[in-house]
PDB file of N, CA and C in Angstrom:
ATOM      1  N   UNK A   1     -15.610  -8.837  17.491  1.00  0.00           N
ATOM      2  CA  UNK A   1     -15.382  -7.587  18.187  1.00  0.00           C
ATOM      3  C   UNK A   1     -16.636  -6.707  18.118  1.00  0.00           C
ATOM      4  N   UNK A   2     -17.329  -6.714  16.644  1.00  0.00           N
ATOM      5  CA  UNK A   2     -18.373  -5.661  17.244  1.00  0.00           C
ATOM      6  C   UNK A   2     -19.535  -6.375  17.760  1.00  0.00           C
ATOM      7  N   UNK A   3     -19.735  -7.983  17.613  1.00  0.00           N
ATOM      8  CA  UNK A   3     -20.821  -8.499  18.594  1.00  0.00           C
ATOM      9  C   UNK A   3     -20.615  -8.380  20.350  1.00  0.00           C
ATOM     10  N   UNK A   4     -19.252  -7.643  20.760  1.00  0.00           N
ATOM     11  CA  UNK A   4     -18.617  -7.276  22.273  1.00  0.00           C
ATOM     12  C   UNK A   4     -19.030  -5.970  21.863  1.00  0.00           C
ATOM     13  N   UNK A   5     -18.912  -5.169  21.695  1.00  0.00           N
ATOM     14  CA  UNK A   5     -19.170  -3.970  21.342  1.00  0.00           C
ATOM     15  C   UNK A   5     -21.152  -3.390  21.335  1.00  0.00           C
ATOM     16  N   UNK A   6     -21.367  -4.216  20.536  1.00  0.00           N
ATOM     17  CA  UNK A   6     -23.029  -4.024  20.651  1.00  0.00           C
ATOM     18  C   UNK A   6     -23.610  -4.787  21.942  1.00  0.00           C
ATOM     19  N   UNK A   7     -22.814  -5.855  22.445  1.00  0.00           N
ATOM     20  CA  UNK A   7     -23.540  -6.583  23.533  1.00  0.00           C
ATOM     21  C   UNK A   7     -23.481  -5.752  24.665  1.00  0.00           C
ATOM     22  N   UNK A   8     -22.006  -4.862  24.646  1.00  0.00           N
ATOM     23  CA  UNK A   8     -21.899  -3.526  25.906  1.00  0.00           C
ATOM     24  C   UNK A   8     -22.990  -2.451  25.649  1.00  0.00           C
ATOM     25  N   UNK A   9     -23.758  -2.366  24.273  1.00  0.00           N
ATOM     26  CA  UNK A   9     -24.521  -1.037  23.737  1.00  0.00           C
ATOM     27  C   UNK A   9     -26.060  -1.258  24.851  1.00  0.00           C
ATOM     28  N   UNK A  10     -26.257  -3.062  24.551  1.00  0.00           N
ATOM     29  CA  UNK A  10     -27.242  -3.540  24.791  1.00  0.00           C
ATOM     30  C   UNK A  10     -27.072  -3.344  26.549  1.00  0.00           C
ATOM     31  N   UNK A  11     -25.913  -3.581  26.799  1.00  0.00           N
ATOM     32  CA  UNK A  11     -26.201  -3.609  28.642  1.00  0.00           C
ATOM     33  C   UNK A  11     -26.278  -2.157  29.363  1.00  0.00           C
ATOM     34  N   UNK A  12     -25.915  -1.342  28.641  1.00  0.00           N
ATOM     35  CA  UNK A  12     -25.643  -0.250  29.069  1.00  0.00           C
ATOM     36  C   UNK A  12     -27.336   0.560  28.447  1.00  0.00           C
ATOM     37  N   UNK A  13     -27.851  -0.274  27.720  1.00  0.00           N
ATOM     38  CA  UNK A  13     -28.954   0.654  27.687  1.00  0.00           C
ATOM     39  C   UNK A  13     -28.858   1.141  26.731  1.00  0.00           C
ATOM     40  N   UNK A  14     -28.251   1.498  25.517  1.00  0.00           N
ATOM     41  CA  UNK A  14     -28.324   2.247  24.496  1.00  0.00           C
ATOM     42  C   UNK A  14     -29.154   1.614  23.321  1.00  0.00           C
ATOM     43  N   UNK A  15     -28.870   0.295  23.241  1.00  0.00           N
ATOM     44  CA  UNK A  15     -29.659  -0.521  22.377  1.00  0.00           C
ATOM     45  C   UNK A  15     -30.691  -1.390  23.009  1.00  0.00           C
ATOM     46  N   UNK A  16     -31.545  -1.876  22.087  1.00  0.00           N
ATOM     47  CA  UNK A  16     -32.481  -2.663  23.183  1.00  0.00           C
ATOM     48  C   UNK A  16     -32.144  -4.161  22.854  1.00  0.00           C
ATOM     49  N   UNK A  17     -31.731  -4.218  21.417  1.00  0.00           N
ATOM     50  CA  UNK A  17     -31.319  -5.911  21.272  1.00  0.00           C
ATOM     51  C   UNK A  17     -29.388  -5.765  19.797  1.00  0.00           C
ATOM     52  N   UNK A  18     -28.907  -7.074  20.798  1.00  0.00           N
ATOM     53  CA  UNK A  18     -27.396  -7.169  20.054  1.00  0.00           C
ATOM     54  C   UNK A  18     -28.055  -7.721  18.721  1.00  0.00           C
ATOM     55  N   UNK A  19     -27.582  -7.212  17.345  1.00  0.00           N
ATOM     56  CA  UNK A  19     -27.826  -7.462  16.067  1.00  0.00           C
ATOM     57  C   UNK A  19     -27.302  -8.205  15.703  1.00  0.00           C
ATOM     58  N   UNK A  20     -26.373  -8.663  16.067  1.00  0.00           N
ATOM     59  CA  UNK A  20     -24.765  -9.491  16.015  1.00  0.00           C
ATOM     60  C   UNK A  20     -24.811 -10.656  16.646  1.00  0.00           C
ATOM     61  N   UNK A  21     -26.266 -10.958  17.324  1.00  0.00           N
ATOM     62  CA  UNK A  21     -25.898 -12.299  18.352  1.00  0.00           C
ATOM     63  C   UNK A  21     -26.649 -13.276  17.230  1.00  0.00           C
ATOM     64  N   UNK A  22     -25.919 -14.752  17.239  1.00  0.00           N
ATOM     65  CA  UNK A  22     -26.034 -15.586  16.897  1.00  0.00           C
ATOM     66  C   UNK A  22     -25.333 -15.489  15.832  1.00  0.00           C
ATOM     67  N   UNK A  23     -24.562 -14.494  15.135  1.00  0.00           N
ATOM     68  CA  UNK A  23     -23.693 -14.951  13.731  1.00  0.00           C
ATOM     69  C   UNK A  23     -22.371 -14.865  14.162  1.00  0.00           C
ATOM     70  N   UNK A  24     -22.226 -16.354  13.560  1.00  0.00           N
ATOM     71  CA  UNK A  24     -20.833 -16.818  13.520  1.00  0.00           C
ATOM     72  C   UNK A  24     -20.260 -16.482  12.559  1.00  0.00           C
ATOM     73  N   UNK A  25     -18.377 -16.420  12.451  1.00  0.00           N
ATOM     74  CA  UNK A  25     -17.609 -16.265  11.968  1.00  0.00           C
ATOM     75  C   UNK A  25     -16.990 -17.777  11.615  1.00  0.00           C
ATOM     76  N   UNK A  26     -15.932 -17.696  10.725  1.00  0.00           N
ATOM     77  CA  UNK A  26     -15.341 -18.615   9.708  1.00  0.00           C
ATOM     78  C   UNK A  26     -13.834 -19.197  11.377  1.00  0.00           C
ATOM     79  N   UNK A  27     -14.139 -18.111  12.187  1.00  0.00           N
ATOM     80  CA  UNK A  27     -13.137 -18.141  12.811  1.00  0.00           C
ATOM     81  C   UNK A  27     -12.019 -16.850  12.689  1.00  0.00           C
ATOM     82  N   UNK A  28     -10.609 -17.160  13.962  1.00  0.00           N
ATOM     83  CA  UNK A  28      -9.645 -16.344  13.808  1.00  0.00           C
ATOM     84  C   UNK A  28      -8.842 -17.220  12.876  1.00  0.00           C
ATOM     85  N   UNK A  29      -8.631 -16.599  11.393  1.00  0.00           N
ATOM     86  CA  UNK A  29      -7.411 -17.328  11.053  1.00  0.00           C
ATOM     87  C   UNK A  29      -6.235 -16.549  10.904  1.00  0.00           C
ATOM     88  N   UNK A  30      -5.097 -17.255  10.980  1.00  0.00           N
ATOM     89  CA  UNK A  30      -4.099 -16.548  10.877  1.00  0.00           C
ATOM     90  C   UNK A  30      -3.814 -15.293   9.377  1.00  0.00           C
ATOM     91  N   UNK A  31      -3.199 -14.487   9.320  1.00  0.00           N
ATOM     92  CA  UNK A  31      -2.892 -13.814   8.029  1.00  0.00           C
ATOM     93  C   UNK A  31      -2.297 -14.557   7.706  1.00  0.00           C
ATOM     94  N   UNK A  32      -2.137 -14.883   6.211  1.00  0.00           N
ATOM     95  CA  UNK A  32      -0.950 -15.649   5.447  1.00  0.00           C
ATOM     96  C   UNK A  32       0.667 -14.539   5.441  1.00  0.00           C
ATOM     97  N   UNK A  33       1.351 -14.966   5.963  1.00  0.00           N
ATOM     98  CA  UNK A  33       2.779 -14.556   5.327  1.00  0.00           C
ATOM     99  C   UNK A  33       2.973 -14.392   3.991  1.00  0.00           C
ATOM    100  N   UNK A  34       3.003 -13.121   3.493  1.00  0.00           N
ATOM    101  CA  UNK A  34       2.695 -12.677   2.111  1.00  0.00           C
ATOM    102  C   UNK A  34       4.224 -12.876   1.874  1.00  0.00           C
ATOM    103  N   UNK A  35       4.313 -13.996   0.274  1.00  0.00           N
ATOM    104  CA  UNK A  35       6.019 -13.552   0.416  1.00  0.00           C
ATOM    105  C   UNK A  35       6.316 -12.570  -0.571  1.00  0.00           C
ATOM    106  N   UNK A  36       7.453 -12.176  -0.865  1.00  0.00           N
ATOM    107  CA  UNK A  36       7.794 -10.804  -1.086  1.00  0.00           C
ATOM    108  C   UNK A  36       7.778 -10.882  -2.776  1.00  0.00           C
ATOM    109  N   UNK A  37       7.775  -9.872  -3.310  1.00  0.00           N
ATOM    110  CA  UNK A  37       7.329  -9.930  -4.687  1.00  0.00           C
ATOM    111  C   UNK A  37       8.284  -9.964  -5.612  1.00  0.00           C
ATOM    112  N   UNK A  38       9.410  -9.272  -5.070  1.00  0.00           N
ATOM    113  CA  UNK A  38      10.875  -9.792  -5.547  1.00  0.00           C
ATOM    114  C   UNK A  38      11.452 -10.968  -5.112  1.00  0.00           C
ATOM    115  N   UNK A  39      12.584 -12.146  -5.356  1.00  0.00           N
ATOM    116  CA  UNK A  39      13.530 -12.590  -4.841  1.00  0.00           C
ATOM    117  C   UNK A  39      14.782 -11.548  -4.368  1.00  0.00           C
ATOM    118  N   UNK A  40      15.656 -12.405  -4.113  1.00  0.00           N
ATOM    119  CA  UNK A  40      16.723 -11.936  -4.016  1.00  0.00           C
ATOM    120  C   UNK A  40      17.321 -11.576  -5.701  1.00  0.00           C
ATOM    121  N   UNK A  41      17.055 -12.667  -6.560  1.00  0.00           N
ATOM    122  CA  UNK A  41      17.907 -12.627  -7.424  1.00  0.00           C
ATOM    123  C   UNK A  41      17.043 -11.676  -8.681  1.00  0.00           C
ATOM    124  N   UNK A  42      15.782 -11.328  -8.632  1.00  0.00           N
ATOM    125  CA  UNK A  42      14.934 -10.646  -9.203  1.00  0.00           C
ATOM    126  C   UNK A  42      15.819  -8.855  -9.149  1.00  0.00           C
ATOM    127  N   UNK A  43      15.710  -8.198  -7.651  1.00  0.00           N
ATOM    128  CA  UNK A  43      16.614  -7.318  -7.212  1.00  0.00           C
ATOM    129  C   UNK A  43      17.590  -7.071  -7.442  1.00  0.00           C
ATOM    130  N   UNK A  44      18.250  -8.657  -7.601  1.00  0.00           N
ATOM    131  CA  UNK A  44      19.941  -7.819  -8.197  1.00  0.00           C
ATOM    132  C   UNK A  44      19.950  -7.752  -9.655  1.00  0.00           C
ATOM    133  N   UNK A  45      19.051  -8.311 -10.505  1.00  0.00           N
ATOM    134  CA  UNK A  45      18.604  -8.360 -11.872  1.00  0.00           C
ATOM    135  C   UNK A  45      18.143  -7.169 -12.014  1.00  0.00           C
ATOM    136  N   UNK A  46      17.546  -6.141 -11.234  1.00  0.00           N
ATOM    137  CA  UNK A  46      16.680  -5.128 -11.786  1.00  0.00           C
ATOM    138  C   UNK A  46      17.769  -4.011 -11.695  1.00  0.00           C
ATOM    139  N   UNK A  47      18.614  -4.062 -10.339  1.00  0.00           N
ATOM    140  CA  UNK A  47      19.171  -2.540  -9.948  1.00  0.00           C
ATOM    141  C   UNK A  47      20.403  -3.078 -10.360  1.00  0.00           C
ATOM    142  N   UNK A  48      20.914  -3.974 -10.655  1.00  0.00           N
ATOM    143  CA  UNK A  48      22.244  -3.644 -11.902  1.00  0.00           C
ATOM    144  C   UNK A  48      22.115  -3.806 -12.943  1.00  0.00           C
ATOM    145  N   UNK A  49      20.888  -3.225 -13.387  1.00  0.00           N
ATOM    146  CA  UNK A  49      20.739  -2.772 -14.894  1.00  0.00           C
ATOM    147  C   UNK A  49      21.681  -1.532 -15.096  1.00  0.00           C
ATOM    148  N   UNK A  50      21.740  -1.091 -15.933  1.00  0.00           N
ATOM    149  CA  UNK A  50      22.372   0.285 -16.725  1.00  0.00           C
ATOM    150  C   UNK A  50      21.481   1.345 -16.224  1.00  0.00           C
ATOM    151  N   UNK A  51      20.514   0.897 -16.579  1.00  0.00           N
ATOM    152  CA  UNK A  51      19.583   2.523 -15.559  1.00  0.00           C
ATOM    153  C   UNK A  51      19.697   2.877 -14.384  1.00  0.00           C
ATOM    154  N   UNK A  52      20.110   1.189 -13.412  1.00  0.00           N
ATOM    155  CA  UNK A  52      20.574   2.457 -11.702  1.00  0.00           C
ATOM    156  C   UNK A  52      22.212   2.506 -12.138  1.00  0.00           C
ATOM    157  N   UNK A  53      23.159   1.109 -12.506  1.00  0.00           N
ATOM    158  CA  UNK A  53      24.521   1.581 -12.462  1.00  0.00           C
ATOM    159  C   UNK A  53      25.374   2.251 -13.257  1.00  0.00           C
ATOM    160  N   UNK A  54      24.708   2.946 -14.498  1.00  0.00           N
ATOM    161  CA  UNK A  54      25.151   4.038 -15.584  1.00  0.00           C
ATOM    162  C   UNK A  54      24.111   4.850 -15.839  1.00  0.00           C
ATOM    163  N   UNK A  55      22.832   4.947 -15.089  1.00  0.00           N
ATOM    164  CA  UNK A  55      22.387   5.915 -15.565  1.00  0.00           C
ATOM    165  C   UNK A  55      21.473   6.379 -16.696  1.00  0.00           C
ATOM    166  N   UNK A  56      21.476   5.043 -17.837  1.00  0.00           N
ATOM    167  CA  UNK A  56      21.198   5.273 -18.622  1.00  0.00           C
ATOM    168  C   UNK A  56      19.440   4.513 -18.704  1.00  0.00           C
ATOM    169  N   UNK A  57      18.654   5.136 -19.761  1.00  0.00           N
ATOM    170  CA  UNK A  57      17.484   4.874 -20.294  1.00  0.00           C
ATOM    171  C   UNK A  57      17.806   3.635 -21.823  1.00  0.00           C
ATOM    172  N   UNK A  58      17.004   3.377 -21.795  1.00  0.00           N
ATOM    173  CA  UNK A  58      16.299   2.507 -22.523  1.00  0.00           C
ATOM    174  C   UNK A  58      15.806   3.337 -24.030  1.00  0.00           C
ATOM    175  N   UNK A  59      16.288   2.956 -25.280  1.00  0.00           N
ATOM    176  CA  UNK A  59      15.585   3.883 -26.596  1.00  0.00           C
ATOM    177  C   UNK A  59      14.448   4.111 -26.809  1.00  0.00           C
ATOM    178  N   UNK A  60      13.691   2.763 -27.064  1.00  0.00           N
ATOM    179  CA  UNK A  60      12.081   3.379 -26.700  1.00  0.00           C
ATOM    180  C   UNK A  60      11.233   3.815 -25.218  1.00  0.00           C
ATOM    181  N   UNK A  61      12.204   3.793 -24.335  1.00  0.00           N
ATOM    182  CA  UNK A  61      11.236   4.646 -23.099  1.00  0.00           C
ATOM    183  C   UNK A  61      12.208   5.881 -22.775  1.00  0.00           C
ATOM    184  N   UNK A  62      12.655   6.402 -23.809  1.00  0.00           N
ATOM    185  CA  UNK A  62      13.721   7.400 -22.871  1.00  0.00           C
ATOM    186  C   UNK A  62      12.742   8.314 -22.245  1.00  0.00           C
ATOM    187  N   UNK A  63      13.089   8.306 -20.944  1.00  0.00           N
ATOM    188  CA  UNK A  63      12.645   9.009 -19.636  1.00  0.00           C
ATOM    189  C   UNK A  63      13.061   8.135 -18.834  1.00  0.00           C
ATOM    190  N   UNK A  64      12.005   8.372 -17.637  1.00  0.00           N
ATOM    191  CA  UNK A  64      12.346   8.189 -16.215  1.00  0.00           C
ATOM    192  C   UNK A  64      11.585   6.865 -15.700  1.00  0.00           C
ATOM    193  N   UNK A  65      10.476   6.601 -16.943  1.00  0.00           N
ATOM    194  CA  UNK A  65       9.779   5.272 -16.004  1.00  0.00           C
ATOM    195  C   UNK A  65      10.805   4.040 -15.980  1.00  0.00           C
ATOM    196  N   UNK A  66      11.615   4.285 -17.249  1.00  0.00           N
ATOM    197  CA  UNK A  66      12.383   2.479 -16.610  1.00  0.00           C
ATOM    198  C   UNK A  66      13.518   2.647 -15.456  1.00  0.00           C
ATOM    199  N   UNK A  67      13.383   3.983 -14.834  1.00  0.00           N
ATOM    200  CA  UNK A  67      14.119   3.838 -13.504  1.00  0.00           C
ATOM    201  C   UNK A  67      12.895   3.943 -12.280  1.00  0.00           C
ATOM    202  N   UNK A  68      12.447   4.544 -12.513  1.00  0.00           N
ATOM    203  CA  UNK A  68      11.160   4.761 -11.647  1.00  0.00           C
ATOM    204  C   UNK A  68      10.002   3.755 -11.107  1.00  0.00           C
ATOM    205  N   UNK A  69       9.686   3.248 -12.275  1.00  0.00           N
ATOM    206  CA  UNK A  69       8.825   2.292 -12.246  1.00  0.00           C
ATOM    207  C   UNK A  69       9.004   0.753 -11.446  1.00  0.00           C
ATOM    208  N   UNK A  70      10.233   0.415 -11.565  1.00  0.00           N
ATOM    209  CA  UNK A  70      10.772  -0.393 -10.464  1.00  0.00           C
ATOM    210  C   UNK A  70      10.493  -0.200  -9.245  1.00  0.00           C
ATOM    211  N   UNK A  71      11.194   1.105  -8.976  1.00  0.00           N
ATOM    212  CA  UNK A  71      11.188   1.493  -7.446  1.00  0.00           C
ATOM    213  C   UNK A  71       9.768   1.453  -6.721  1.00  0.00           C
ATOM    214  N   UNK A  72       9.186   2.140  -7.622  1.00  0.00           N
ATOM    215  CA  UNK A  72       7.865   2.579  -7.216  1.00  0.00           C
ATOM    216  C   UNK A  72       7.194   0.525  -6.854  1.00  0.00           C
ATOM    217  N   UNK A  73       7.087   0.205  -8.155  1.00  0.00           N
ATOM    218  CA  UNK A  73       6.495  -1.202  -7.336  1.00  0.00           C
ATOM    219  C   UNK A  73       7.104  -2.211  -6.710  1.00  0.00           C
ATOM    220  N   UNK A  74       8.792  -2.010  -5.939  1.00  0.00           N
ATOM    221  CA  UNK A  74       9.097  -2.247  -5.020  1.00  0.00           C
ATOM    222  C   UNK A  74       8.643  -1.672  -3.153  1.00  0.00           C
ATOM    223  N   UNK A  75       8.254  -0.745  -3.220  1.00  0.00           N
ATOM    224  CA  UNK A  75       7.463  -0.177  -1.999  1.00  0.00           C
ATOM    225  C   UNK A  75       6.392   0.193  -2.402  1.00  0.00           C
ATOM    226  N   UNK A  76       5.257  -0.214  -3.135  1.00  0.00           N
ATOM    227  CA  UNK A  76       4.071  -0.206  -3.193  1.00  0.00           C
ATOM    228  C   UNK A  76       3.331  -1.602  -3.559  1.00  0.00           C
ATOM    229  N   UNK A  77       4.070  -2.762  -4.100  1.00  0.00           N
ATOM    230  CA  UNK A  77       3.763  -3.818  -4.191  1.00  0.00           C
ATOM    231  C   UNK A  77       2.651  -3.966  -5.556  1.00  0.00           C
ATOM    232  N   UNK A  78       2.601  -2.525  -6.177  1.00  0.00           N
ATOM    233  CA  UNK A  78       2.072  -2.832  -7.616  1.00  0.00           C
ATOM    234  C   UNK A  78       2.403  -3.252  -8.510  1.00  0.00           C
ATOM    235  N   UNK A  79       2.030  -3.970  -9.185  1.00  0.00           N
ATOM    236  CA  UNK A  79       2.296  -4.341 -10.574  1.00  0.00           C
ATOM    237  C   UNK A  79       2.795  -3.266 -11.575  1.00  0.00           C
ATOM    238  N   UNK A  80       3.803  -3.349 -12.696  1.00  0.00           N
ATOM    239  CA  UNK A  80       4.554  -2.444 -13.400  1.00  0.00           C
ATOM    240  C   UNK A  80       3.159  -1.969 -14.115  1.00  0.00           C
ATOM    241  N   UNK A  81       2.316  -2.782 -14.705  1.00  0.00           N
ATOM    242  CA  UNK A  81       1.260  -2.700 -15.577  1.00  0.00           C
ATOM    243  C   UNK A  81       0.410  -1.266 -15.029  1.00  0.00           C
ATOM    244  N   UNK A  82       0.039  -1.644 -13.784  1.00  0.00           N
ATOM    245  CA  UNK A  82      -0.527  -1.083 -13.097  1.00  0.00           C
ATOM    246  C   UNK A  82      -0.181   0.470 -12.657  1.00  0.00           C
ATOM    247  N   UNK A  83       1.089   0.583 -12.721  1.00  0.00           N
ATOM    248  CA  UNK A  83       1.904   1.828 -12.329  1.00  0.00           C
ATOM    249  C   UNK A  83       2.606   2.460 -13.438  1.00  0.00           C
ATOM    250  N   UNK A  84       2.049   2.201 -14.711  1.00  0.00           N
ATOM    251  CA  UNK A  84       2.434   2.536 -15.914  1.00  0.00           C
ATOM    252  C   UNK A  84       1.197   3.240 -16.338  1.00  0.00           C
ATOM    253  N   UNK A  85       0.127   3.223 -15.939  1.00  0.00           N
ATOM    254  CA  UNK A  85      -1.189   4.097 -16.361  1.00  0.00           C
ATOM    255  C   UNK A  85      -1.643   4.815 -15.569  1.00  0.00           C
ATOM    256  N   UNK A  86      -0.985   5.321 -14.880  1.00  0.00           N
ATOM    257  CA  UNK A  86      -0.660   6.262 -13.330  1.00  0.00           C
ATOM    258  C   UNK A  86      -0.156   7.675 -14.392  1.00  0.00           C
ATOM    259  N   UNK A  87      -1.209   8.993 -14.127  1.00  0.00           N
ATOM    260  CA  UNK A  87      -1.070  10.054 -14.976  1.00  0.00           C
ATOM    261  C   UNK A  87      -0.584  11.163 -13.759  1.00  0.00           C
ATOM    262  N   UNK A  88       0.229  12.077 -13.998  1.00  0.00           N
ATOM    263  CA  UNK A  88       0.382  13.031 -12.996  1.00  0.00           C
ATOM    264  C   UNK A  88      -1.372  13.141 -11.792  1.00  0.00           C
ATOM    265  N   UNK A  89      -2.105  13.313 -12.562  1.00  0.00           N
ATOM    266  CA  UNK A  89      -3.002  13.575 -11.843  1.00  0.00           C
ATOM    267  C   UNK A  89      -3.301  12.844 -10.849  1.00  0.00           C
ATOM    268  N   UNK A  90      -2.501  11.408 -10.188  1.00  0.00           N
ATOM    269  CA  UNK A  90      -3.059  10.470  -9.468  1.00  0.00           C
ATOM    270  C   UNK A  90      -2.017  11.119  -8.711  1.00  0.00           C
ATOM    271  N   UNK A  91      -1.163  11.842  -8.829  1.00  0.00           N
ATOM    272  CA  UNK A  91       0.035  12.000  -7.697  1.00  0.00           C
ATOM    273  C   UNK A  91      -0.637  13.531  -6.883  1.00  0.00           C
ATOM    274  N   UNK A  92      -1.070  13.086  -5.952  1.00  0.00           N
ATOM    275  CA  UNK A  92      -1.711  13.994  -4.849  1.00  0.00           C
ATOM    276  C   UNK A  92      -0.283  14.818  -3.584  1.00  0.00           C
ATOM    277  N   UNK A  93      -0.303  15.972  -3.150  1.00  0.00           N
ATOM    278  CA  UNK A  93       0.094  15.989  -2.064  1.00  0.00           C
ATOM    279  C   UNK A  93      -0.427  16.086  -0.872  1.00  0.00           C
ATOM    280  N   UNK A  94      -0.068  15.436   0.280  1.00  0.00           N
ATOM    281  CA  UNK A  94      -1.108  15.218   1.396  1.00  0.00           C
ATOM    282  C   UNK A  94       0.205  15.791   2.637  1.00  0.00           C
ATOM    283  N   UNK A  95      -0.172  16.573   3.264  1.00  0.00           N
ATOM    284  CA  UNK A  95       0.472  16.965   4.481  1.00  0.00           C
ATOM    285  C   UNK A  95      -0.169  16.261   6.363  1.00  0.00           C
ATOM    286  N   UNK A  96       0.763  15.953   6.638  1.00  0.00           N
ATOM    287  CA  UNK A  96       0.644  15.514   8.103  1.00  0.00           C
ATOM    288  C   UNK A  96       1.534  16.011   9.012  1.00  0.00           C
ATOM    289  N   UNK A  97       0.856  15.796  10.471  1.00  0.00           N
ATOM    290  CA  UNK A  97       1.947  16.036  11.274  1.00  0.00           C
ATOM    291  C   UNK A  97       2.221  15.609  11.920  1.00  0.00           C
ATOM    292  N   UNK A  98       3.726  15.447  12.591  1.00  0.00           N
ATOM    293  CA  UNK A  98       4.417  14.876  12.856  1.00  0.00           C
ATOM    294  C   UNK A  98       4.527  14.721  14.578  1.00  0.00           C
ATOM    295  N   UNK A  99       5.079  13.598  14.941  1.00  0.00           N
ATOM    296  CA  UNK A  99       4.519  13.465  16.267  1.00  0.00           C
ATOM    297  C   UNK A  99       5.702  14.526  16.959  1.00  0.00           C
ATOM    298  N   UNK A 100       6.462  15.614  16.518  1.00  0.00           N
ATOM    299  CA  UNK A 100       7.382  16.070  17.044  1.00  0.00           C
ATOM    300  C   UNK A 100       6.726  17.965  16.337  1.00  0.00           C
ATOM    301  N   UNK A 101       5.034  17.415  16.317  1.00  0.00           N
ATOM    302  CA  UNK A 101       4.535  19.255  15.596  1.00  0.00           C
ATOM    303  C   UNK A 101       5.078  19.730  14.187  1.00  0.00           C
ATOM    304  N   UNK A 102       5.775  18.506  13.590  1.00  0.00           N
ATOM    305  CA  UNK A 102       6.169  19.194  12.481  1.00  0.00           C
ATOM    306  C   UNK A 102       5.344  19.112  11.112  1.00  0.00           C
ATOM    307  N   UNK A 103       5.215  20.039  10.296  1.00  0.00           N
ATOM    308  CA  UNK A 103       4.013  19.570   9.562  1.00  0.00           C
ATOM    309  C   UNK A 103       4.632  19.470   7.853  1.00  0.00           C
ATOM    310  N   UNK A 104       4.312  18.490   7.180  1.00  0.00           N
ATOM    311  CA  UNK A 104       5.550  17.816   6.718  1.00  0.00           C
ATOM    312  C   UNK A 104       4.425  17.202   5.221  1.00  0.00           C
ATOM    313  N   UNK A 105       5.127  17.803   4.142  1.00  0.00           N
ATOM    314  CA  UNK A 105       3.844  17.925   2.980  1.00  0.00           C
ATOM    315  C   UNK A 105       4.563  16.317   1.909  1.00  0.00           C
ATOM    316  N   UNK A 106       3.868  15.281   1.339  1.00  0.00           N
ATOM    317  CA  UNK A 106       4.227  14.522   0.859  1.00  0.00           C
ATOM    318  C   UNK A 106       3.778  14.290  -0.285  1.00  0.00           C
ATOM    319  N   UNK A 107       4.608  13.787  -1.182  1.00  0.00           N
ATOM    320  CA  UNK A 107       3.544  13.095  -2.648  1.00  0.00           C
ATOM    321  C   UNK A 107       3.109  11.414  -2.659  1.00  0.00           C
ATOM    322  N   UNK A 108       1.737  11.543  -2.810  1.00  0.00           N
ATOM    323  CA  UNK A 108       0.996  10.345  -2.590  1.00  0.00           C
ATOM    324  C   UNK A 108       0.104   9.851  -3.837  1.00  0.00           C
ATOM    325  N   UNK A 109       0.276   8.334  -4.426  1.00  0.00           N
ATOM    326  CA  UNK A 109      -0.333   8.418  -5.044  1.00  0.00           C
ATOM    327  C   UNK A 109      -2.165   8.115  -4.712  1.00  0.00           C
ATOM    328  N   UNK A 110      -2.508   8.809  -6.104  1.00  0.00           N
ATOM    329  CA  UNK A 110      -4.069   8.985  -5.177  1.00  0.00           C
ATOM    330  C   UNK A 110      -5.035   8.466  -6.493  1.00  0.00           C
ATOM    331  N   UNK A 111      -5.666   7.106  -6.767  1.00  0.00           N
ATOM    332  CA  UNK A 111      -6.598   6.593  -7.599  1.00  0.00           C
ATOM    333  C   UNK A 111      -8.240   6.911  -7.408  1.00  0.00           C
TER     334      UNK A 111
END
């Protein structure tokens, strides 16, 4: 794409020579189908624990990461390891807006 891109720079006059001509690529390959990081049976192992269906914590982590920490590297695809050395300070808020003008403030994590 950008050897099409510079070859239009070159015809149009902006460039005097494509930088890009003669290097090849490995090719188009397909993306691999990433499979999912849970099973099925991983999922029902995690969320009928006692922490989502009573509520309860764990003695040495009482708080919120052994409910949290799941979730979180179920829609972020991190590792627990990884999302366990995550300090308030990585949690950013970032506002956008919305294709309907609405402007709409979020918490993101931010490394």
């Amino acid at each position: 794409m950008l050897r099409a891109l510079l070859a239009m720079a070159v015809q149009a006059k902006i460039i005097a020579t494509n930088p890009a001509s003669g290097i090849k690529t490995e090719g188009n390959r397909e993306r691999e189908v990433q499979t999912p990081s849970f099973s099925k049976s991983d999922l029902d192992a995690i969320f009928s624990a006692l922490v989502y269906s009573e509520g309860k914590r764990p003695k040495p982590a009482e708080g919120e990461a052994a409910y949290w920490l799941p979730i979180l590297a179920l829609f972020t695809d991190a590792r627990l390891e990884e999302l366990g050395q995550l300090s308030p300070n990585d949690v950013k808020t970032e506002t956008y807006t919305t294709v309907n003008e609405v402007e709409v403030s979020v918490p993101v994590i931010s490394t």
